[in-house]
PDB file of N, CA and C in Angstrom:
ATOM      1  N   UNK A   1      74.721-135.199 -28.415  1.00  0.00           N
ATOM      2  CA  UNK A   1      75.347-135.330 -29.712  1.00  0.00           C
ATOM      3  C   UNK A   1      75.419-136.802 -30.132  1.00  0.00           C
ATOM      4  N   UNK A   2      75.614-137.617 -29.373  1.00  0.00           N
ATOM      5  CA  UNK A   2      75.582-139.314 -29.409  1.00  0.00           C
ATOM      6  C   UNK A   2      74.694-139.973 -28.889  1.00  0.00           C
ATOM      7  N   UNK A   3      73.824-139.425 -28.734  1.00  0.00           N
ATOM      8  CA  UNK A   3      72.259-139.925 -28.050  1.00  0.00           C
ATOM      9  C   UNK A   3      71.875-141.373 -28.522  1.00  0.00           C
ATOM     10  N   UNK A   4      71.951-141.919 -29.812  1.00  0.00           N
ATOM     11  CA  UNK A   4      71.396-142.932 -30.480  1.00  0.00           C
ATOM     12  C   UNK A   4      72.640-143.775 -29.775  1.00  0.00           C
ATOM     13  N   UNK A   5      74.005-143.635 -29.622  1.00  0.00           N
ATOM     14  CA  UNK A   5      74.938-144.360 -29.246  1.00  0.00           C
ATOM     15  C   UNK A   5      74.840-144.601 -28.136  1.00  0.00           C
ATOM     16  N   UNK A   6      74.429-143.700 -26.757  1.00  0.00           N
ATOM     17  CA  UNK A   6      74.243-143.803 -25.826  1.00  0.00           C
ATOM     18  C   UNK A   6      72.730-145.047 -25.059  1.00  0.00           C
ATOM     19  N   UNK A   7      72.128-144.901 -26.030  1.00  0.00           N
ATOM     20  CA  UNK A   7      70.389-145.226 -25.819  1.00  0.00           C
ATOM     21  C   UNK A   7      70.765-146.409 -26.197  1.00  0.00           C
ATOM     22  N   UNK A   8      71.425-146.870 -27.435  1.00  0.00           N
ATOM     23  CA  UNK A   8      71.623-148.387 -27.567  1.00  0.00           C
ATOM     24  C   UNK A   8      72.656-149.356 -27.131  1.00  0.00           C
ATOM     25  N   UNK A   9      73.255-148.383 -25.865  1.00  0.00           N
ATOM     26  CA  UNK A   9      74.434-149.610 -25.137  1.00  0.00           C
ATOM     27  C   UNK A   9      73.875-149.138 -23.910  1.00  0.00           C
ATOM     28  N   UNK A  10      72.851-148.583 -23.582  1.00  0.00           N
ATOM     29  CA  UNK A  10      72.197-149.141 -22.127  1.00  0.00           C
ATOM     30  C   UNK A  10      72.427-147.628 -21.184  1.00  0.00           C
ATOM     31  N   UNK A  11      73.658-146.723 -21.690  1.00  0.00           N
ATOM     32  CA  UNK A  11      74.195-146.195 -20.441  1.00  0.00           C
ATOM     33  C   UNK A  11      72.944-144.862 -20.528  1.00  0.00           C
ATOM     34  N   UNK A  12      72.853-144.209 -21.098  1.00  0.00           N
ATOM     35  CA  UNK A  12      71.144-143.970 -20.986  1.00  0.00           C
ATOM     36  C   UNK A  12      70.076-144.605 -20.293  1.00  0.00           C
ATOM     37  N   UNK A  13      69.562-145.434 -19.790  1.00  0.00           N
ATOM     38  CA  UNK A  13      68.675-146.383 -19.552  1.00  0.00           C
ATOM     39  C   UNK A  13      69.544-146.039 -17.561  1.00  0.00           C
ATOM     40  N   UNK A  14      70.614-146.663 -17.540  1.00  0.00           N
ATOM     41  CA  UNK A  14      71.132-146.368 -16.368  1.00  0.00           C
ATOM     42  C   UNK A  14      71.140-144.976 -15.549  1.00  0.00           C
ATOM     43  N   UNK A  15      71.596-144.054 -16.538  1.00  0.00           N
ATOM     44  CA  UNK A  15      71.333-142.838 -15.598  1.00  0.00           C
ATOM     45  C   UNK A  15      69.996-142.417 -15.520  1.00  0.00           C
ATOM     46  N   UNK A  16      68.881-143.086 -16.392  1.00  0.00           N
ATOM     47  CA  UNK A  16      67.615-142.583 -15.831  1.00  0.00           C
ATOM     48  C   UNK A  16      67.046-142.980 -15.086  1.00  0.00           C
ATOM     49  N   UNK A  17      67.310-144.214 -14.343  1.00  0.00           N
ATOM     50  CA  UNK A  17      66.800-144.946 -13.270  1.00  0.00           C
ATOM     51  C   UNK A  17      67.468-144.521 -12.096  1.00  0.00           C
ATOM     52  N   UNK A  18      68.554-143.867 -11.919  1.00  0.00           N
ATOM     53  CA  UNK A  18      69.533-143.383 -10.860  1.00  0.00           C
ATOM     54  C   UNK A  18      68.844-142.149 -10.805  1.00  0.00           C
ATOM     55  N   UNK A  19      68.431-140.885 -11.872  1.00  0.00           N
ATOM     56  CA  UNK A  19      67.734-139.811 -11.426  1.00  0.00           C
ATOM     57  C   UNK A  19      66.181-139.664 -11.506  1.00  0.00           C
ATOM     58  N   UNK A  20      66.024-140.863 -11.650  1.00  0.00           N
ATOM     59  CA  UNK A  20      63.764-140.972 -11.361  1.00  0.00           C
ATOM     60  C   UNK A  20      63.971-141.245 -10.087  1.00  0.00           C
ATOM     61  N   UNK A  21      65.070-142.464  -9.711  1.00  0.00           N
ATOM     62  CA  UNK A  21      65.087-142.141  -8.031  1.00  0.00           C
ATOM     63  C   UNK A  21      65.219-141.166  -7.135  1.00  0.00           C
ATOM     64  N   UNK A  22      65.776-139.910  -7.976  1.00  0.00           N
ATOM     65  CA  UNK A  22      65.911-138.500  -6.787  1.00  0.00           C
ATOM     66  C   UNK A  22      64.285-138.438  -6.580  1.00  0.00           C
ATOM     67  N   UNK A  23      64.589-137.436  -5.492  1.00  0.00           N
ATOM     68  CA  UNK A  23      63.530-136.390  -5.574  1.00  0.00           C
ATOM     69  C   UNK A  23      63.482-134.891  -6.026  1.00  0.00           C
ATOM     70  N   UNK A  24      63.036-134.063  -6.572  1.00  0.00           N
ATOM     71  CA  UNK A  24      62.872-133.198  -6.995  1.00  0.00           C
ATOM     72  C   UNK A  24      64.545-132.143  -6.012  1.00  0.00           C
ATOM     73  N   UNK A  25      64.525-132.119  -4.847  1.00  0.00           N
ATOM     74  CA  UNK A  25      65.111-131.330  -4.514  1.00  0.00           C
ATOM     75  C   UNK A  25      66.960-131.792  -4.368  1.00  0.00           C
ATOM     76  N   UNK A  26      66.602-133.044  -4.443  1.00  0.00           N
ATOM     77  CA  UNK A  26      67.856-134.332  -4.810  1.00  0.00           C
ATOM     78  C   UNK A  26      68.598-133.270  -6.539  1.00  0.00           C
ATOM     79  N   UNK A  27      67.441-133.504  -6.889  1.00  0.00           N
ATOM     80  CA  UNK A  27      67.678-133.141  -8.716  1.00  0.00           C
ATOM     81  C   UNK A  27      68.404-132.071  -8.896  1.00  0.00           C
ATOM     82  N   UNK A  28      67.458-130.973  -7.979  1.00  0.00           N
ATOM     83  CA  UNK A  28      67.712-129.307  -7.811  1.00  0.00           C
ATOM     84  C   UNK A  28      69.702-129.344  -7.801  1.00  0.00           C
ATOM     85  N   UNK A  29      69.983-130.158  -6.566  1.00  0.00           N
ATOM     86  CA  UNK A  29      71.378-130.057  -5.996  1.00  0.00           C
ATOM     87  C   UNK A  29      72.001-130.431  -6.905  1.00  0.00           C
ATOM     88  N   UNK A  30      71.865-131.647  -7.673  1.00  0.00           N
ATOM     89  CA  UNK A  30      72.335-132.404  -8.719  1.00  0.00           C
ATOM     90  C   UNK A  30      72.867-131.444  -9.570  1.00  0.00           C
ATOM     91  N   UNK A  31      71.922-130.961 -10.321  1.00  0.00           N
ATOM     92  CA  UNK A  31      72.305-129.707 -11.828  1.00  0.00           C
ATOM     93  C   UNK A  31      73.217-129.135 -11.011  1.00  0.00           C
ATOM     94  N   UNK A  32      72.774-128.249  -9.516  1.00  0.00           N
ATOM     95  CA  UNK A  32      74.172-127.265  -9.338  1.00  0.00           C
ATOM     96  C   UNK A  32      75.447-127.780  -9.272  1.00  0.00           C
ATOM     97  N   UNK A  33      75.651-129.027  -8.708  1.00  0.00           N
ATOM     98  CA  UNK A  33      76.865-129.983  -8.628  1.00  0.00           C
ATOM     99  C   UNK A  33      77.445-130.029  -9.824  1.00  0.00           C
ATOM    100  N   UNK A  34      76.718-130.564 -11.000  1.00  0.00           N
ATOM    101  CA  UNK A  34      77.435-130.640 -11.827  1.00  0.00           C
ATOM    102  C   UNK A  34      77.292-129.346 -13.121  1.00  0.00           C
ATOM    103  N   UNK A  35      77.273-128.708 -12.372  1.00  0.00           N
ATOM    104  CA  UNK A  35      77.655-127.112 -13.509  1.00  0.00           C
ATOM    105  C   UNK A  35      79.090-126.450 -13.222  1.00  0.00           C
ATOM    106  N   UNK A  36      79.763-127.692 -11.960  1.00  0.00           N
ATOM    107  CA  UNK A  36      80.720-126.977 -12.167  1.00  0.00           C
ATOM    108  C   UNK A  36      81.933-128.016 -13.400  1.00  0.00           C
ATOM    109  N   UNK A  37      82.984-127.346 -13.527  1.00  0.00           N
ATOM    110  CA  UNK A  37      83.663-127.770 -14.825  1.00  0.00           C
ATOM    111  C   UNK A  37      84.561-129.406 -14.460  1.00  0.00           C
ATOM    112  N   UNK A  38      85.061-129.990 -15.096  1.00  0.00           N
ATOM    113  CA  UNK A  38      85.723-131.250 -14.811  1.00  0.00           C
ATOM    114  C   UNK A  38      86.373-130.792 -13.777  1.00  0.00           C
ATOM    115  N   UNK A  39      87.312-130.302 -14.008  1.00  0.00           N
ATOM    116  CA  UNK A  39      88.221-129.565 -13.220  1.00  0.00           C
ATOM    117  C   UNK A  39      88.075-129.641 -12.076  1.00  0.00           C
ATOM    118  N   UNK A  40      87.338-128.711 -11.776  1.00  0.00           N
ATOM    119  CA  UNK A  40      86.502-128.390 -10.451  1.00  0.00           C
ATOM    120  C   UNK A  40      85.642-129.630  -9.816  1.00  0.00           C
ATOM    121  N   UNK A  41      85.190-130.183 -10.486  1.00  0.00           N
ATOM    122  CA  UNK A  41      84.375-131.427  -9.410  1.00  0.00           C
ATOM    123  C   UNK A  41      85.559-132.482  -9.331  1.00  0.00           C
ATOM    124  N   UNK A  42      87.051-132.464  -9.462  1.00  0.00           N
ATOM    125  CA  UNK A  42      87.527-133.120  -8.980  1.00  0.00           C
ATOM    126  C   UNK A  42      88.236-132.809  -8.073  1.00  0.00           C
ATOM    127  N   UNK A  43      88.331-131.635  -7.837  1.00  0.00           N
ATOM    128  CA  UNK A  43      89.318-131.297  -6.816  1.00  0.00           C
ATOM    129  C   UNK A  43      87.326-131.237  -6.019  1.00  0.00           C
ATOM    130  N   UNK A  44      86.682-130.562  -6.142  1.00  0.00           N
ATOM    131  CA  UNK A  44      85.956-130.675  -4.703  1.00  0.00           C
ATOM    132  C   UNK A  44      84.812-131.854  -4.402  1.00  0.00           C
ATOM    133  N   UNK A  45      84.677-132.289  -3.266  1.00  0.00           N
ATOM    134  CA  UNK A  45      83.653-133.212  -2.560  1.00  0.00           C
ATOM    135  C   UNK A  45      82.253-133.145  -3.090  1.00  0.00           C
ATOM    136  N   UNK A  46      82.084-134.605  -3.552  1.00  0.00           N
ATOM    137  CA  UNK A  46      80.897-135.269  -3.956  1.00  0.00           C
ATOM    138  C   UNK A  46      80.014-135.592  -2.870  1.00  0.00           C
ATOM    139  N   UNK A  47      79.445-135.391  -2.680  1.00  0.00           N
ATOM    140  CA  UNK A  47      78.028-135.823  -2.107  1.00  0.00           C
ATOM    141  C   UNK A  47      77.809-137.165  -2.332  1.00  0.00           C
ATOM    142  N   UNK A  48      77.951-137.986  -1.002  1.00  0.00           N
ATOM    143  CA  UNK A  48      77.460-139.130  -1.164  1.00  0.00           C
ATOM    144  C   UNK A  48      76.348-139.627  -2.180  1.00  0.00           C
ATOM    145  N   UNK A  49      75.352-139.106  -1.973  1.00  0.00           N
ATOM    146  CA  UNK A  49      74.077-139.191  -2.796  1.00  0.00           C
ATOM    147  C   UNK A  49      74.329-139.365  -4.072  1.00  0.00           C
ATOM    148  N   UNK A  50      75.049-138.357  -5.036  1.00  0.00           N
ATOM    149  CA  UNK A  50      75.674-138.591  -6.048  1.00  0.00           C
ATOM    150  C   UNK A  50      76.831-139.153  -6.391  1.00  0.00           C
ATOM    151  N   UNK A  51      77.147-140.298  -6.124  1.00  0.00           N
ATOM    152  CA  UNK A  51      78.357-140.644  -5.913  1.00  0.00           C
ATOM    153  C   UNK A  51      78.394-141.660  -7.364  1.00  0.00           C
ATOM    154  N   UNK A  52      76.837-142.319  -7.509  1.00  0.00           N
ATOM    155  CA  UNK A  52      76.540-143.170  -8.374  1.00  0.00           C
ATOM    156  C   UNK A  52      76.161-142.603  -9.652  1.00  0.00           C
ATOM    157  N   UNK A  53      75.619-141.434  -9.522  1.00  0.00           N
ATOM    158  CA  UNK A  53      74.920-140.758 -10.957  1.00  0.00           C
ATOM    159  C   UNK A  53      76.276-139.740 -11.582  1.00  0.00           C
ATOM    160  N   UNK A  54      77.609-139.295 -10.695  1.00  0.00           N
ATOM    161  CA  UNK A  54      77.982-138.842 -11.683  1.00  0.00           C
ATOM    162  C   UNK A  54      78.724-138.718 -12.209  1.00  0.00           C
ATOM    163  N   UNK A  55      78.959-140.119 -12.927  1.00  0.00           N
ATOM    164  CA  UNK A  55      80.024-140.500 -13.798  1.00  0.00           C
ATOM    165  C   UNK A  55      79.484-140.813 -15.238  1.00  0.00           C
ATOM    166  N   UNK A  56      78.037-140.093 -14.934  1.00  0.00           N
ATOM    167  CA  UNK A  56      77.226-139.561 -16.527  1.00  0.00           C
ATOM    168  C   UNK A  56      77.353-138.535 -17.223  1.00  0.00           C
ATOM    169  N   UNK A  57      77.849-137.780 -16.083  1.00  0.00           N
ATOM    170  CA  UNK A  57      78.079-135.978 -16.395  1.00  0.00           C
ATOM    171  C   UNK A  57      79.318-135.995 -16.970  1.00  0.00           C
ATOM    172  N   UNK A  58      80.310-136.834 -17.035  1.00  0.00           N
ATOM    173  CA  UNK A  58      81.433-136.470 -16.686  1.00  0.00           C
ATOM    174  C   UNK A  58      82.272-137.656 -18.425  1.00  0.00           C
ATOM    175  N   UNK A  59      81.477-137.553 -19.425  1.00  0.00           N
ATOM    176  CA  UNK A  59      81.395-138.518 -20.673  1.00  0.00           C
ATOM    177  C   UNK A  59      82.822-137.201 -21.178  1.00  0.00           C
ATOM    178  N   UNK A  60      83.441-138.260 -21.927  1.00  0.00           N
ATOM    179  CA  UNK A  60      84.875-137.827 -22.669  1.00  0.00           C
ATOM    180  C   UNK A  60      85.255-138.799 -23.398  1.00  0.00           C
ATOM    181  N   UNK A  61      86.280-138.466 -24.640  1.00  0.00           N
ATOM    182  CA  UNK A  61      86.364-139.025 -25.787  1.00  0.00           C
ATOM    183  C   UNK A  61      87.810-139.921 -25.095  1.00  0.00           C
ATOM    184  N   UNK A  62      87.423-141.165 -25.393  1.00  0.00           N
ATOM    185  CA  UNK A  62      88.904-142.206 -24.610  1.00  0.00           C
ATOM    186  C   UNK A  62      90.450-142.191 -25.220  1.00  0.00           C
ATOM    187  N   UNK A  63      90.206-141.766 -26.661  1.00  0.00           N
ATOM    188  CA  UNK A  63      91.562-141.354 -27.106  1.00  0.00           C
ATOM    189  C   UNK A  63      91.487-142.781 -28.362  1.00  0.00           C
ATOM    190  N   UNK A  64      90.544-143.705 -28.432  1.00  0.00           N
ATOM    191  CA  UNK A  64      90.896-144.700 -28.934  1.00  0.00           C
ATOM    192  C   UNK A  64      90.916-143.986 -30.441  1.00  0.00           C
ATOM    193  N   UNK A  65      91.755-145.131 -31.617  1.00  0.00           N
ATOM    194  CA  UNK A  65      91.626-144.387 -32.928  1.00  0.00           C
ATOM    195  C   UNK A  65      89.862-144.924 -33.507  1.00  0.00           C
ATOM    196  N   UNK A  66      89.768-146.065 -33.458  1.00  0.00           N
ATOM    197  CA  UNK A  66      88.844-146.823 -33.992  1.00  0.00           C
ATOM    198  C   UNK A  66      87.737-146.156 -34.009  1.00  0.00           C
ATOM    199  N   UNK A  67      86.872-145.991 -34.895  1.00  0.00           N
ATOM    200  CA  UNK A  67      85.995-144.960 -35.123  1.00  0.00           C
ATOM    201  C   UNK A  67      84.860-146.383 -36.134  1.00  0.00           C
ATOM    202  N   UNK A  68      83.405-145.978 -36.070  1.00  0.00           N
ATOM    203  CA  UNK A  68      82.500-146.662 -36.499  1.00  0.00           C
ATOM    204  C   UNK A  68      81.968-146.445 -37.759  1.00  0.00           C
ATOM    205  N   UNK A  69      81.308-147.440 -38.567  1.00  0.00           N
ATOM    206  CA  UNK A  69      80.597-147.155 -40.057  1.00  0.00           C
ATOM    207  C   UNK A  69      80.614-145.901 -40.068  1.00  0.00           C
ATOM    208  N   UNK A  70      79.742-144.926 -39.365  1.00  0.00           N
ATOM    209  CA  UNK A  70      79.526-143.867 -40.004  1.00  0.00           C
ATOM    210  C   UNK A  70      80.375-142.616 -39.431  1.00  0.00           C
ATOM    211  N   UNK A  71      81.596-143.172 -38.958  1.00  0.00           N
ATOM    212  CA  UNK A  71      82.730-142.240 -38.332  1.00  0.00           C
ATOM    213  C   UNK A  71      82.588-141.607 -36.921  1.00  0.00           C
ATOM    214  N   UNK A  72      81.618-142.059 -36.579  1.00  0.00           N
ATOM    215  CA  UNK A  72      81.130-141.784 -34.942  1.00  0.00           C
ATOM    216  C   UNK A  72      82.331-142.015 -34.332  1.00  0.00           C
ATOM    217  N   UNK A  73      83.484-141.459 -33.543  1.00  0.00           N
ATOM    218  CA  UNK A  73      83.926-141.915 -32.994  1.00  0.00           C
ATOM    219  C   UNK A  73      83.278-142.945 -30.948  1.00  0.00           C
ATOM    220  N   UNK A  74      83.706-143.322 -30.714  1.00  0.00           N
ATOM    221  CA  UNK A  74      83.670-144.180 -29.231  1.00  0.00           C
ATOM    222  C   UNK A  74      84.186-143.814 -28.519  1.00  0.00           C
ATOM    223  N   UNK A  75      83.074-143.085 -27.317  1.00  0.00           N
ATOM    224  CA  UNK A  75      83.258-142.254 -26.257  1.00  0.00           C
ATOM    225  C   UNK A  75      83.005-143.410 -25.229  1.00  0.00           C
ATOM    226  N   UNK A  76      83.309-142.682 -23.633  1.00  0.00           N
ATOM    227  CA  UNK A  76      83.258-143.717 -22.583  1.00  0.00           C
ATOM    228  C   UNK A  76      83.591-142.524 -21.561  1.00  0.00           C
ATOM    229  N   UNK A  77      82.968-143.280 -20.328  1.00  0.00           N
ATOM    230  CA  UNK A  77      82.467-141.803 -19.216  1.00  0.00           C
ATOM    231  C   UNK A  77      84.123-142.100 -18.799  1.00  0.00           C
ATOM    232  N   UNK A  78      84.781-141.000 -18.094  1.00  0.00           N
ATOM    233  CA  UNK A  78      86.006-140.368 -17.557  1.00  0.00           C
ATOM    234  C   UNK A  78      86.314-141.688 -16.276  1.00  0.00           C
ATOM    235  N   UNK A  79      87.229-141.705 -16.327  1.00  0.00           N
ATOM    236  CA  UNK A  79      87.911-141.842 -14.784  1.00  0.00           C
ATOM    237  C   UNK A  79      88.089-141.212 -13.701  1.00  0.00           C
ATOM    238  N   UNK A  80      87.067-141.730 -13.097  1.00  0.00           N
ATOM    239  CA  UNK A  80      86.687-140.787 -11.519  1.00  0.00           C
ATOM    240  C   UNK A  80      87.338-140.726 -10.686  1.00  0.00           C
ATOM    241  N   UNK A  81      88.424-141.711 -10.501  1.00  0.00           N
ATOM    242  CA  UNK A  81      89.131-142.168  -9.186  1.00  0.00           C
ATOM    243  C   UNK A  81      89.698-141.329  -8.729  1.00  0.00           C
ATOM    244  N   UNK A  82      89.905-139.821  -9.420  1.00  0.00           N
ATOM    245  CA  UNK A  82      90.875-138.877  -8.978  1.00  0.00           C
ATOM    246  C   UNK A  82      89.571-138.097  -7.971  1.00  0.00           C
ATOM    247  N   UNK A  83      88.112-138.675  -7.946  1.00  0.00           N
ATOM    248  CA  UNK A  83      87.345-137.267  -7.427  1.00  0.00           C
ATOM    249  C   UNK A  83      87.013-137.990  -6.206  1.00  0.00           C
ATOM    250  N   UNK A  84      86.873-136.731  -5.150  1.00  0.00           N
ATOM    251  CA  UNK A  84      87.083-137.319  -4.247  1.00  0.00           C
ATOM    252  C   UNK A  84      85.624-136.660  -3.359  1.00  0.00           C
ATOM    253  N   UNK A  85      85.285-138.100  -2.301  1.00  0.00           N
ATOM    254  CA  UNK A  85      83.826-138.199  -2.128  1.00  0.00           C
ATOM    255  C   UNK A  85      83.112-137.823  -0.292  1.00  0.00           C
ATOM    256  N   UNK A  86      82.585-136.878  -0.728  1.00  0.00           N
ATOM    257  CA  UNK A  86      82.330-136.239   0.584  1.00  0.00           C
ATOM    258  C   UNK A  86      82.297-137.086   1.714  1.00  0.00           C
ATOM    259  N   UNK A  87      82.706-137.134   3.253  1.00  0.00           N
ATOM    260  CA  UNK A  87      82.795-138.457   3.988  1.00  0.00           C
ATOM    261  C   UNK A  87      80.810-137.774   5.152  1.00  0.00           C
ATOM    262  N   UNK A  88      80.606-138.132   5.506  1.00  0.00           N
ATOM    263  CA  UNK A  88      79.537-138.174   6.413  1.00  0.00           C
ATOM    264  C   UNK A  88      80.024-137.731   8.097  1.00  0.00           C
TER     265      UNK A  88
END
């Protein structure tokens, strides 16, 4: 929905270099990981592996009022600190 917003402050550009690095079966796990709801991937264990890519999945509106020329409001990925990360 904010694609043009996303593509021109970089954070696009970032998560595609984090998932050209998977491999195909990296990817596979990825989608199932994150199909589950906010909710849910914070109460359960992240996978090391993804520890870096997914705080892309996880984009929410910050609450700010300030809104842009064309009323876009300014989104920004969630606060992760509550999710907690699979140990090895």
């Amino acid at each position: 929905m904010f694609r043009s917003h996303f593509e021109e402050n970089g954070i696009t550009a970032e998560w595609q270099k984090l998932y050209r690095e998977m491999n195909n079966g990296q990817k596979k796990e990825l989608m199932e990981f994150v199909s589950h709801t906010v909710s849910e991937l914070k109460s359960i264990p992240c996978p090391k592996q993804f520890k870096e890519i997914l705080p892309y999945y996880l984009i929410k509106y910050d609450g700010k009022k300030e809104s842009f020329s064309n009323n876009v409001r300014q989104f920004s990925i969630i606060d992760d600190s509550d999710i907690v990360i699979e140990e090895e």
